[in-house]
Protein backbone atom coordinates (compact mmCIF):
# COMPACT_ATOMS: atom_id res chain seq x y z
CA UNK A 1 -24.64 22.98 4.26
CA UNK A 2 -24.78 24.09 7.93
CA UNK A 3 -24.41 28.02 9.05
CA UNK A 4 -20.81 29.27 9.82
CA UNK A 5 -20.34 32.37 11.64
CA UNK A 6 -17.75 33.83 13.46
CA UNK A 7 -17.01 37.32 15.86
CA UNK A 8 -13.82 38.15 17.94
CA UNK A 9 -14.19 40.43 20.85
CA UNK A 10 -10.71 42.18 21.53
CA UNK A 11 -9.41 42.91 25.43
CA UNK A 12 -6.00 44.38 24.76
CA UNK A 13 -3.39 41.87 23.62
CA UNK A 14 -6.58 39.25 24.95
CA UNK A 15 -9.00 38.16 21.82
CA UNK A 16 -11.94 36.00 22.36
CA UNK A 17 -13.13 33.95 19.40
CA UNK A 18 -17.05 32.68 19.16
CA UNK A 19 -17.46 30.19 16.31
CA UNK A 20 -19.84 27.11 15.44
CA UNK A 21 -16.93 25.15 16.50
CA UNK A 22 -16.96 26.58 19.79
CA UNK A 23 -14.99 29.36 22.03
CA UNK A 24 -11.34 29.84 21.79
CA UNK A 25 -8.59 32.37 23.64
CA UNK A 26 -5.63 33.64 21.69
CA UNK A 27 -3.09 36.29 22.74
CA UNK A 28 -0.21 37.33 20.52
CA UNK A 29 2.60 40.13 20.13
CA UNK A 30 5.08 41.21 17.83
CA UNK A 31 3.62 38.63 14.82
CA UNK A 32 2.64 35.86 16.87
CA UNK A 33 -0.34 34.39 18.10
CA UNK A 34 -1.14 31.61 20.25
CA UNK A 35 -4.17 29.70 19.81
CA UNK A 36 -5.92 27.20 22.46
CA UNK A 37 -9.54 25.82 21.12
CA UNK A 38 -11.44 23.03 19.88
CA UNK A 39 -10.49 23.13 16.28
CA UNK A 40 -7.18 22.50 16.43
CA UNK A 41 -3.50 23.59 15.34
CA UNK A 42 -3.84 27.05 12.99
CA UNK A 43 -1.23 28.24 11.05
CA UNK A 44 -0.66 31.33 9.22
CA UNK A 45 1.74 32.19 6.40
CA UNK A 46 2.00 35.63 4.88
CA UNK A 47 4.71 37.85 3.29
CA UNK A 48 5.41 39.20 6.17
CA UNK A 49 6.40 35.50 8.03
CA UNK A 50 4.97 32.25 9.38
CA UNK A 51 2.74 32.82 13.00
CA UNK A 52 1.45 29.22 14.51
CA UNK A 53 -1.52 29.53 16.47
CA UNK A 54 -1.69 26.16 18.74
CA UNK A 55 -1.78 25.41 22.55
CA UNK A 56 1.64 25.43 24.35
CA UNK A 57 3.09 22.72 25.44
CA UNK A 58 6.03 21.76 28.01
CA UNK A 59 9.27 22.89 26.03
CA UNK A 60 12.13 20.27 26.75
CA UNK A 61 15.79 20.86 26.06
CA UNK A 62 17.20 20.63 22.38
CA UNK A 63 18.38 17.08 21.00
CA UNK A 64 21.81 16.66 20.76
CA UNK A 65 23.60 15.79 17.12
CA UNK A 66 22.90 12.38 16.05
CA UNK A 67 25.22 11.03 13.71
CA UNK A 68 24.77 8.00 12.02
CA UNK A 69 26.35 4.93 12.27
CA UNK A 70 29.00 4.45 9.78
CA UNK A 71 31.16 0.98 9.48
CA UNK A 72 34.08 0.90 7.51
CA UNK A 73 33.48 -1.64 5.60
CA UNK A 74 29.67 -0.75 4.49
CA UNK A 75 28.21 2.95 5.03
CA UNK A 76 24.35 2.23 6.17
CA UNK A 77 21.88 5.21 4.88
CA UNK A 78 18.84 5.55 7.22
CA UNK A 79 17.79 7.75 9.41
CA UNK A 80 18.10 7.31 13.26
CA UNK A 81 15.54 6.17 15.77
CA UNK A 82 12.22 7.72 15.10
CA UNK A 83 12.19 8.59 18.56
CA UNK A 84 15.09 10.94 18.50
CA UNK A 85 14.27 12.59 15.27
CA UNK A 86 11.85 15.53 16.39
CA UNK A 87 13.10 18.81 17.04
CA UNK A 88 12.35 21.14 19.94
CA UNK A 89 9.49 22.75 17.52
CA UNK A 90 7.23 20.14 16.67
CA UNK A 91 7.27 18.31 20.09
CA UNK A 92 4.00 19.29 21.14
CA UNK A 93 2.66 18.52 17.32
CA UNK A 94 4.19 15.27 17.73
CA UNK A 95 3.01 14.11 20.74
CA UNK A 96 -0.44 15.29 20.15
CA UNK A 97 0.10 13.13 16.58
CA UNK A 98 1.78 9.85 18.22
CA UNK A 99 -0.93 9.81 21.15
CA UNK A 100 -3.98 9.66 18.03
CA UNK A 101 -2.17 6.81 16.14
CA UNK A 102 -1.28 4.87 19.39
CA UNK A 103 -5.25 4.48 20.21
CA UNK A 104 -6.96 1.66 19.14
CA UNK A 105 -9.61 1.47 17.10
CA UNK A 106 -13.29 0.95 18.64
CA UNK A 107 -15.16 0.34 15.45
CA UNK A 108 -12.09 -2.54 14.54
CA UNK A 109 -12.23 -4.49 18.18
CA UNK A 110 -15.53 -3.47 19.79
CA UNK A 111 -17.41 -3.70 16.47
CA UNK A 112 -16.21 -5.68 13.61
CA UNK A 113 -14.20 -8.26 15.54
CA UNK A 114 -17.11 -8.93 17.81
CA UNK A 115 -19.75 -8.85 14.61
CA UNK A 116 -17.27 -11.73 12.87
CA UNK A 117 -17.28 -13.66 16.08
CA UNK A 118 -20.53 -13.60 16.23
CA UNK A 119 -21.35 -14.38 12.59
CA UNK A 120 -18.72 -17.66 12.56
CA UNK A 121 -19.93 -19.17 15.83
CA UNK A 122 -23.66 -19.16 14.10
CA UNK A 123 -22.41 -20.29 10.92
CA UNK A 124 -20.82 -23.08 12.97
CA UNK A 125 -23.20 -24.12 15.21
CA UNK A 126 -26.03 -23.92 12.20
CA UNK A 127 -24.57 -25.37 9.24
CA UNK A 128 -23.32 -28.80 8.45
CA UNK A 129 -22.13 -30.31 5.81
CA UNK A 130 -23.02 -33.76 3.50
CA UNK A 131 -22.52 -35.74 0.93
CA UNK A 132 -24.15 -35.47 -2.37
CA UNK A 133 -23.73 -38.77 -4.29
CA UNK A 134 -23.06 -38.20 -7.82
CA UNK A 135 -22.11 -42.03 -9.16
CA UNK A 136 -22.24 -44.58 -6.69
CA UNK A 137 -19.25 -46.44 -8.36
CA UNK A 138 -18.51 -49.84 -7.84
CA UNK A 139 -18.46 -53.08 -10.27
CA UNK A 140 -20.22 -52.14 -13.07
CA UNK A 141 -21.34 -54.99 -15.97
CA UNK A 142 -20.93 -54.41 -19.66
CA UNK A 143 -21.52 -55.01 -23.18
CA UNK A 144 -18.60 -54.64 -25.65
CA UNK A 145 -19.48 -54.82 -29.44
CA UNK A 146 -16.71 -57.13 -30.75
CA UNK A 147 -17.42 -56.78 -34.63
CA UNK A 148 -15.14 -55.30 -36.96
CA UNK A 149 -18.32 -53.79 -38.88
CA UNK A 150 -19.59 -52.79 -35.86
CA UNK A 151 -23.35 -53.43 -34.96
CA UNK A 152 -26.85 -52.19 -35.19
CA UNK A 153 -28.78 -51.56 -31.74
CA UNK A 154 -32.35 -51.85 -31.99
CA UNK A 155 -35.34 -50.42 -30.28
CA UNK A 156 -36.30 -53.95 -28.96
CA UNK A 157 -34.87 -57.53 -28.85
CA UNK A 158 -36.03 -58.54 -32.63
CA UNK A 159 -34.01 -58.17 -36.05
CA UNK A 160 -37.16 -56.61 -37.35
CA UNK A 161 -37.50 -53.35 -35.14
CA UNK A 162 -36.11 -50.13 -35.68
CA UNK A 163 -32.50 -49.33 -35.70
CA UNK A 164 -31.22 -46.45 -33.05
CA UNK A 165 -27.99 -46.16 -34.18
CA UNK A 166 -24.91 -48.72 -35.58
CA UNK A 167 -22.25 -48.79 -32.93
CA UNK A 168 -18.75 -49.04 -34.13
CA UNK A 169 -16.20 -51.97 -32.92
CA UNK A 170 -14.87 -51.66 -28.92
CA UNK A 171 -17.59 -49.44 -28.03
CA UNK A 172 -18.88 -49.90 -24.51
CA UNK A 173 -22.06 -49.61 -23.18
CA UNK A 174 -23.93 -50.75 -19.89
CA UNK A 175 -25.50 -53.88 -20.02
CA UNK A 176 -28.79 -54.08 -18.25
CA UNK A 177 -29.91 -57.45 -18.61
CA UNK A 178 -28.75 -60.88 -20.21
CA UNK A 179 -31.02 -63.27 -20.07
CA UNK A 180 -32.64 -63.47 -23.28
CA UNK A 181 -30.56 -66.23 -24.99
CA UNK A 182 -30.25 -63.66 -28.19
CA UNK A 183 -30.37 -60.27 -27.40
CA UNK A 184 -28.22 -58.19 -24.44
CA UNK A 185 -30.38 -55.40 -23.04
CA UNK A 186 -27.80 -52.06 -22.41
CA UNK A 187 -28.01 -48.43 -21.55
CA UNK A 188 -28.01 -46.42 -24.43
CA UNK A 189 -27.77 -42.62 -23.60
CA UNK A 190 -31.14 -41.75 -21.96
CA UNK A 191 -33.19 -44.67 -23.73
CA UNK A 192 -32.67 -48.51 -23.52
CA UNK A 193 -31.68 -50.35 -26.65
CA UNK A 194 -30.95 -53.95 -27.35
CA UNK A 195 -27.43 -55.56 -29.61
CA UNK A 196 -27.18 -59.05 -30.57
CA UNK A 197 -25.49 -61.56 -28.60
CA UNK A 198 -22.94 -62.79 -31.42
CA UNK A 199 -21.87 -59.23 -32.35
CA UNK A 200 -20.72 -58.66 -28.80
CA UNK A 201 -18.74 -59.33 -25.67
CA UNK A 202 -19.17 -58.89 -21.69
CA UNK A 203 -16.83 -57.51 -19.15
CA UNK A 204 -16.84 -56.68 -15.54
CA UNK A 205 -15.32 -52.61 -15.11
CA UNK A 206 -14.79 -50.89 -11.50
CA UNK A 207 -16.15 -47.75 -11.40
CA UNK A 208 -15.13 -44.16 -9.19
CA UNK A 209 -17.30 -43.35 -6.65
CA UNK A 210 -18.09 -39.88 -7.42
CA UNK A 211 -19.49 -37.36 -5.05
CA UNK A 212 -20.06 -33.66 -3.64
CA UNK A 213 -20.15 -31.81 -0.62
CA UNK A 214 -23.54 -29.73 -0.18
CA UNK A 215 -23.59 -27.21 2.65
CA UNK A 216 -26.89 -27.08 4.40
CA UNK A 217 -28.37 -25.60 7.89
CA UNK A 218 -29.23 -27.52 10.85
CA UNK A 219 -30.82 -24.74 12.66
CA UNK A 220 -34.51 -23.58 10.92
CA UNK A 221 -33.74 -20.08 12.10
CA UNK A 222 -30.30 -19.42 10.96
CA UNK A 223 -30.96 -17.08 8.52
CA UNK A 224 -33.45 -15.13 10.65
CA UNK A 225 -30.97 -14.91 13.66
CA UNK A 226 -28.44 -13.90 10.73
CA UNK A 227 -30.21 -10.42 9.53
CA UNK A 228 -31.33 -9.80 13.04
CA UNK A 229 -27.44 -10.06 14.18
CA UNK A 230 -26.60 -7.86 11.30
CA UNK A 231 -29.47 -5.17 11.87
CA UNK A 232 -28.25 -5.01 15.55
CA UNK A 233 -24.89 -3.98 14.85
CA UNK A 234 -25.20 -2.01 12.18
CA UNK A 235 -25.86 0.72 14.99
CA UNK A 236 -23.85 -0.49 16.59
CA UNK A 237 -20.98 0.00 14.10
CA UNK A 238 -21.90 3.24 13.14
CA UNK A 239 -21.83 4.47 16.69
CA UNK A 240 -18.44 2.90 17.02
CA UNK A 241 -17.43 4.95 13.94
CA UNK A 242 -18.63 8.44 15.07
CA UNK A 243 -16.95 7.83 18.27
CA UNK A 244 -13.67 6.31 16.79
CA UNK A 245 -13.92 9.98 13.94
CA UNK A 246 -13.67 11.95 17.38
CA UNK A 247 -10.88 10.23 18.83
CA UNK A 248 -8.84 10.35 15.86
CA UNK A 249 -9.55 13.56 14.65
CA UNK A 250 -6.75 16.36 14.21
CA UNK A 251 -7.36 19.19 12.50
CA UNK A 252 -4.27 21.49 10.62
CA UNK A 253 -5.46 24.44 9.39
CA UNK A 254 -3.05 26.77 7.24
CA UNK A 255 -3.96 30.31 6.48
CA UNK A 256 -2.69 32.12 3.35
CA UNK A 257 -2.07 35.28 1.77
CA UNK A 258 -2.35 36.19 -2.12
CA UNK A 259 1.23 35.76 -2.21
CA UNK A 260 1.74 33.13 0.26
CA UNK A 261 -0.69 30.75 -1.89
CA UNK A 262 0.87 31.56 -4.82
CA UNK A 263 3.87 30.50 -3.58
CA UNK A 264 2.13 26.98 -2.38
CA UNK A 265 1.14 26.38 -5.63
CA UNK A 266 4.70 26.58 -7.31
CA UNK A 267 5.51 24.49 -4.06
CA UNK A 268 3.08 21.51 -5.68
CA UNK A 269 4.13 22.12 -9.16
CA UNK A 270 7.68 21.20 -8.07
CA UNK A 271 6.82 18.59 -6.02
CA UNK A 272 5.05 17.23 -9.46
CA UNK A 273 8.18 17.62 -11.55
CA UNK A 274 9.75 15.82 -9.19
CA UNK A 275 7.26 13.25 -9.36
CA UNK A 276 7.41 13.48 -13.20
CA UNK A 277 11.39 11.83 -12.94
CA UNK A 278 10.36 8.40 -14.24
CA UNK A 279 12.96 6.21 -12.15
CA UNK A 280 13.37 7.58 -8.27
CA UNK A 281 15.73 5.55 -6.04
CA UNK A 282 15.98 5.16 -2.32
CA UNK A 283 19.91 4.48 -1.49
CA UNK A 284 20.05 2.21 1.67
CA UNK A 285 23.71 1.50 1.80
CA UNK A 286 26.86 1.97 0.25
CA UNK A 287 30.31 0.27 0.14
CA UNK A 288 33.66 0.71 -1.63
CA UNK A 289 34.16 -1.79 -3.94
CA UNK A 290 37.96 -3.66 -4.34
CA UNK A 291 37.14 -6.29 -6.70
CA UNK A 292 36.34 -3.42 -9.80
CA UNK A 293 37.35 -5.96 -12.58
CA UNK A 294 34.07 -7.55 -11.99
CA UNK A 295 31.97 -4.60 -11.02
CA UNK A 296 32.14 -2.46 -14.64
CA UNK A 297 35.56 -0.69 -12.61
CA UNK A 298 33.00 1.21 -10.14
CA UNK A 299 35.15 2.33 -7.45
CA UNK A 300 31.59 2.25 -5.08
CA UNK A 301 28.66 -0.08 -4.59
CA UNK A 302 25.72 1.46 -4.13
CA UNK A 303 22.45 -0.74 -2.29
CA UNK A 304 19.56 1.01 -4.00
CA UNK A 305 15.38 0.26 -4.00
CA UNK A 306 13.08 2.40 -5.98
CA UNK A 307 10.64 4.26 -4.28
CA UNK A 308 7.52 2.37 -4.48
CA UNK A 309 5.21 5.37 -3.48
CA UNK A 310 4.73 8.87 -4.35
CA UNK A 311 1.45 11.02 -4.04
CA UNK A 312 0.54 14.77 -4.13
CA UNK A 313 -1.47 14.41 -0.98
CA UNK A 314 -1.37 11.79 1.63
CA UNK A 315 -2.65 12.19 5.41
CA UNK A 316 -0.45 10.57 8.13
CA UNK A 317 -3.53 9.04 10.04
CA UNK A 318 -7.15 8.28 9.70
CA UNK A 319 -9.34 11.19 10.37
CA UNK A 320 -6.27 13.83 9.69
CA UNK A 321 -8.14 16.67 8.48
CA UNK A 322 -6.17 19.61 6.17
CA UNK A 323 -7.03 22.33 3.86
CA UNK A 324 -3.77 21.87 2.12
CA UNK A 325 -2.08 19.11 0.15
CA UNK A 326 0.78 17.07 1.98
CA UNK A 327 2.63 16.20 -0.81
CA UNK A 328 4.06 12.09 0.06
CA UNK A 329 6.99 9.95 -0.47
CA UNK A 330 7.22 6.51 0.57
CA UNK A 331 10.66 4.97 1.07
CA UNK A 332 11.44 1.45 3.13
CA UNK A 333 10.24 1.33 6.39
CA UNK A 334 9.84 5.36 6.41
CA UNK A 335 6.77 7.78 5.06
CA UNK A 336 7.62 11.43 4.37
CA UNK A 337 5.00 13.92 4.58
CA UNK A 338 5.87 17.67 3.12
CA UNK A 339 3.62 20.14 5.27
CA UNK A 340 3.78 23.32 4.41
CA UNK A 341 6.18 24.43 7.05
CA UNK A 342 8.27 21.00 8.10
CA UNK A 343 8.78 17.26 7.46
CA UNK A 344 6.60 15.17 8.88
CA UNK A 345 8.05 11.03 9.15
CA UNK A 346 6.13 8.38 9.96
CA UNK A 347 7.42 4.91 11.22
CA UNK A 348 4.87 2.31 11.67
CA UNK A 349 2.62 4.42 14.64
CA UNK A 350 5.73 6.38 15.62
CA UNK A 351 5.88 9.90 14.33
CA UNK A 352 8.67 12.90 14.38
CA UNK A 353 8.70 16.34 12.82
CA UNK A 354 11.50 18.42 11.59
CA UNK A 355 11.11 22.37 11.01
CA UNK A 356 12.37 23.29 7.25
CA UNK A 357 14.72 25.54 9.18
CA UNK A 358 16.54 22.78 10.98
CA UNK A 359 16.44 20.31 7.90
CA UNK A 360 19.76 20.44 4.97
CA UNK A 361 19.21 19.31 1.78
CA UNK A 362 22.47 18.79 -0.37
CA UNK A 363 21.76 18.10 -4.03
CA UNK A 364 24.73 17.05 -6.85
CA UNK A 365 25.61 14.89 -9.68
CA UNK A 366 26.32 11.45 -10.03
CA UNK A 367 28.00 9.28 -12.81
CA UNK A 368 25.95 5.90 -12.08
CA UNK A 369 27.12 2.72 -13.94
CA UNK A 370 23.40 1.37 -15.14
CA UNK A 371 22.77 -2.36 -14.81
CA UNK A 372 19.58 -1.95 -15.16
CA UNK A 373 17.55 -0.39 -17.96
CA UNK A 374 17.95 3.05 -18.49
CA UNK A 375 14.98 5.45 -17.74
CA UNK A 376 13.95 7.18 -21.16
CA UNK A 377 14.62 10.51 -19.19
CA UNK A 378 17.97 9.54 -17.90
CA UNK A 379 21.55 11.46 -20.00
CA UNK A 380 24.05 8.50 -20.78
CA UNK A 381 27.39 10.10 -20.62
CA UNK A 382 30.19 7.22 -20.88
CA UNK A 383 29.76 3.20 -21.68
CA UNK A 384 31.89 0.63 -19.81
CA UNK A 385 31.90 -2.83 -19.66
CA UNK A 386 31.06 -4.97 -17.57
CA UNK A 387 34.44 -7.07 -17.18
CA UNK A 388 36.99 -3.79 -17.21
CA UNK A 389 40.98 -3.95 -18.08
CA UNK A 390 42.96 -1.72 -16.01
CA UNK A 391 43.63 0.82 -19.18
CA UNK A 392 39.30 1.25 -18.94
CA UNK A 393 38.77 -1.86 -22.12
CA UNK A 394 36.80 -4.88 -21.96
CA UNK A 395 38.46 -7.79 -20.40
CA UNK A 396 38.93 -10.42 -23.44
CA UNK A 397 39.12 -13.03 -20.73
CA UNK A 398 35.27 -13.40 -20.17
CA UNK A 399 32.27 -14.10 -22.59
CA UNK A 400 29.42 -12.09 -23.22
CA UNK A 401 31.27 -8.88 -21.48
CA UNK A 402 28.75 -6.77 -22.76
CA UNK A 403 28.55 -2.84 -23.00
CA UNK A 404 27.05 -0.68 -20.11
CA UNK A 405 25.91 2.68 -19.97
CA UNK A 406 27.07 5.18 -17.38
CA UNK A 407 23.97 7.57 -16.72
CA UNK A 408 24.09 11.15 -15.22
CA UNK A 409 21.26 11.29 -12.40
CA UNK A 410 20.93 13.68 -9.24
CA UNK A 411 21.19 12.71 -5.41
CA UNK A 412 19.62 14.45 -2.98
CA UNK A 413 20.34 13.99 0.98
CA UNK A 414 18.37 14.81 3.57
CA UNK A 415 19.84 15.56 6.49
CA UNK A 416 18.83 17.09 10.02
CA UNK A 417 21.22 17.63 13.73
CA UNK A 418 18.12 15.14 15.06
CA UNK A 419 19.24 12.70 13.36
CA UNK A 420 17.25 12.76 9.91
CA UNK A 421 19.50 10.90 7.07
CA UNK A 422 18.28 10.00 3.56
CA UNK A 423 19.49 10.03 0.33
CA UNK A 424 16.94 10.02 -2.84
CA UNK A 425 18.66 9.57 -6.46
CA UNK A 426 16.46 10.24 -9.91
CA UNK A 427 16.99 9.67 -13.17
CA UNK A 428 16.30 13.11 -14.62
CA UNK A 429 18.64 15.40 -13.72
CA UNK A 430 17.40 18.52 -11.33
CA UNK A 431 14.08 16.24 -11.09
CA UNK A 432 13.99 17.74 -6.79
CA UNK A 433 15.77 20.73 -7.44
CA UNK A 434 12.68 23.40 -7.20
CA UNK A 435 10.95 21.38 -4.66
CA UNK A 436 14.16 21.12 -2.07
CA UNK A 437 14.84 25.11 -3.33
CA UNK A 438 11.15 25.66 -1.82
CA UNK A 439 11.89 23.81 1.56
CA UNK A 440 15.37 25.73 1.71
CA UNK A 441 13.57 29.04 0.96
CA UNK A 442 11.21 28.21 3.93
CA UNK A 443 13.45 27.23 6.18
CA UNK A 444 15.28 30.71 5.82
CA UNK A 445 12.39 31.96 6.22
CA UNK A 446 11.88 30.03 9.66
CA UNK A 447 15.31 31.31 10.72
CA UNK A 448 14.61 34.80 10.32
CA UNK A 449 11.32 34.90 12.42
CA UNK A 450 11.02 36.35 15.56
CA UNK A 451 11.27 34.46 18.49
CA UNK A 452 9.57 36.72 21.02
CA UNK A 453 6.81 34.04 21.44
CA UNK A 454 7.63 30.14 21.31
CA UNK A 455 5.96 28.07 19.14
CA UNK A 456 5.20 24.32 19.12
């Protein structure tokens, strides 16, 4: 483990930092501090607030409202353009985040791309292909014994020798030779045996052609030119890797008191009760529904996917460093990631940030008519049917109008002035309640900070 140290000199409001990492200038007043050095984006959380510590950026004018698009025939839940969803506070986070995921990847295209190149235009040029003969086929002469008791074949071409074995009637074997006027020389397994001309038949069969392809080299120093290709980019690659780890990196550091960590760890312990709900749902659109005869007499139609991914901790890009978990959700086409202090979404290489402050989260109740099977943690409150009389009874009319549940479950949207919009349903009631409490808590607390000093 390599040495750490650290000292901070103090000029006034001026500090100067000396560290392994290297030197960095910070300057701060009234519970702020900016930070510019080489280790990146530092920020602390305390009882007494949240101070960021990173380098400032160019501050551009605040987003207006983006409302989504709503038809009147079908209400579409997503989010707006990735590129409008940041807020005023996170712009220089974002672009700083966005400009490390746009870069390509050295190691990928100036390493392994080039080493596969290189390996399949050898392999092409020095190895051929043939073909292994297996059975030549063709017209093949035989001996048929055509005896009801079957017949005995004998170790050579005289009633007197020894008997190999007593074929059975039909049986087929090769026949090697016929010209003694008695005796029919055939194939018999590995050995040669001999049947008697009056017990058996002849026939001409056709036989497959059977063969295999054997790969073999042309070149007598493939295999050398093969390891000394690989021990030449190894390297290689591992130069390519170092160098790709520097590009990439970005480094969030977060800096707690007692009572600040303790409230990060009930922060993770809700985020795992919520992850404890064992159905979660992604709506994507909803539409009110006029044919509710055939729909169980729901009044909406809801266009649901469940949420294929959910993790405690998740980085947004390669080489993301963090001394906190970023607790992850995965919906369609969008990744959340839950930083301490705002929500972090990820399209494809596109990224935008939302403070907690500037983020609403409305939770409530929903009676949902369950088509599906119902979660084992999920409160059944009614049963309809699936064909529905006007008076609420099944509809004689149709067969099999079987019985379905109505289930209680809990719908949470997210919503931000930027343009953030989406709506997360689970099947345990209150399943996000303490985790969205924590990220309204925190955003009241982002509210109430001073603003003396701006912060990026």
């Amino acid at each position: 483990m390599g040495l750490l140290f650290k000292k901070s000199i103090r000029f006034g409001a001026m500090r100067v930092n000396f560290s392994g990492s290297g030197i960095s200038y910070s300057a701060g007043f009234g519970g702020a501090r900016i930070n510019s050095g080489p280790r990146g984006t530092y920020v602390t959380m305390g009882a007494n607030g949240i101070y960021y510590r990173q380098k400032i950026g160019s501050i551009q004018n605040e987003h207006q409202q983006v409302l989504p698009t709503v038809s009147t025939a079908t209400h579409t839940i997503t989010s707006a353009s990735i590129d409008q969803l940041t807020d005023v506070d996170s712009k220089v986070f974002i672009d700083e985040l966005s400009e490390k995921a746009a870069k390509f990847s050295l190691f990928t295209w100036l390493g392994i791309m080039p080493m596969i190149t290189f390996f399949v235009l050898l392999s092409i040029y020095s190895l051929s292909n043939r073909e292994i003969i297996i059975e030549p086929g063709g017209e093949r002469k035989i001996a048929i014994i055509d005896s009801y008791v079957g017949s005995n074949i004998r170790t050579h071409p005289d009633s007197d020798s020894r008997v190999l074995r007593t074929s059975k009637n039909g049986e087929e074997f090769t026949l090697l030779d016929e010209s003694d006027k008695k005796w029919l020389k055939i194939q018999f397994h590995d050995s040669i045996g001999y049947v008697s001309k009056k017990l058996t038949r002849t026939d001409i069969v056709r036989d497959v052609r059977l063969t295999r392809t054997e790969m073999y080299s042309t070149n007598p120093y493939y295999k050398w030119t093969l390891l000394v290709g690989f021990l030449a980019f190894s390297p290689f690659l591992f130069f390519l890797a170092r160098q790709d780890k520097k590009r990439f990196a970005m480094e969030l550091n977060y800096e707690m008191d007692d009572q600040m960590s303790n409230i990060y760890k009930a922060f993770m312990t809700n985020f795992a009760d919520f992850n404890s709900s064992k159905r979660k749902w992604q709506y994507l659109h909803s539409q009110q529904n006029q044919d509710w005869k055939r729909n169980a007499g729901a009044g909406k139609l809801i266009n649901r996917i469940s949420i294929s991914g959910v993790s405690a901790h998740q980085i947004p890009i390669r080489h993301f460093k963090t001394n906190v978990q970023i607790p992850y959700i995965k919906l369609r086409n969008t990744h959340l990631f839950f930083l301490p202090e705002r929500l972090l979404v990820r399209r494809g290489n596109k990224f935008a940030a939302v403070f907690y402050k500037n983020l609403d989260i409305e939770n409530s109740l929903t009676r949902f008519i369950e088509d599906d099977s119902v979660a084992s943690d999920a409160r059944i409150v009614d049963y309809t049917w699936k064909y529905v009389n006007r008076n609420g009874g099944p509809d004689r009319r149709f067969n099999n109008n079987k019985k379905i549940p109505i289930c209680m479950y809990s719908i949470y949207t997210l919503r931000s002035a930027t343009g953030v919009y989406e709506i997360i349903c689970t099947s345990r009631i209150g399943a996000f309640d303490g985790f969205s409490n924590y990220l309204k808590e925190i955003g009241q607390l982002q509210s109430l900070m001073h603003h003396g000093t701006q912060i990026s």
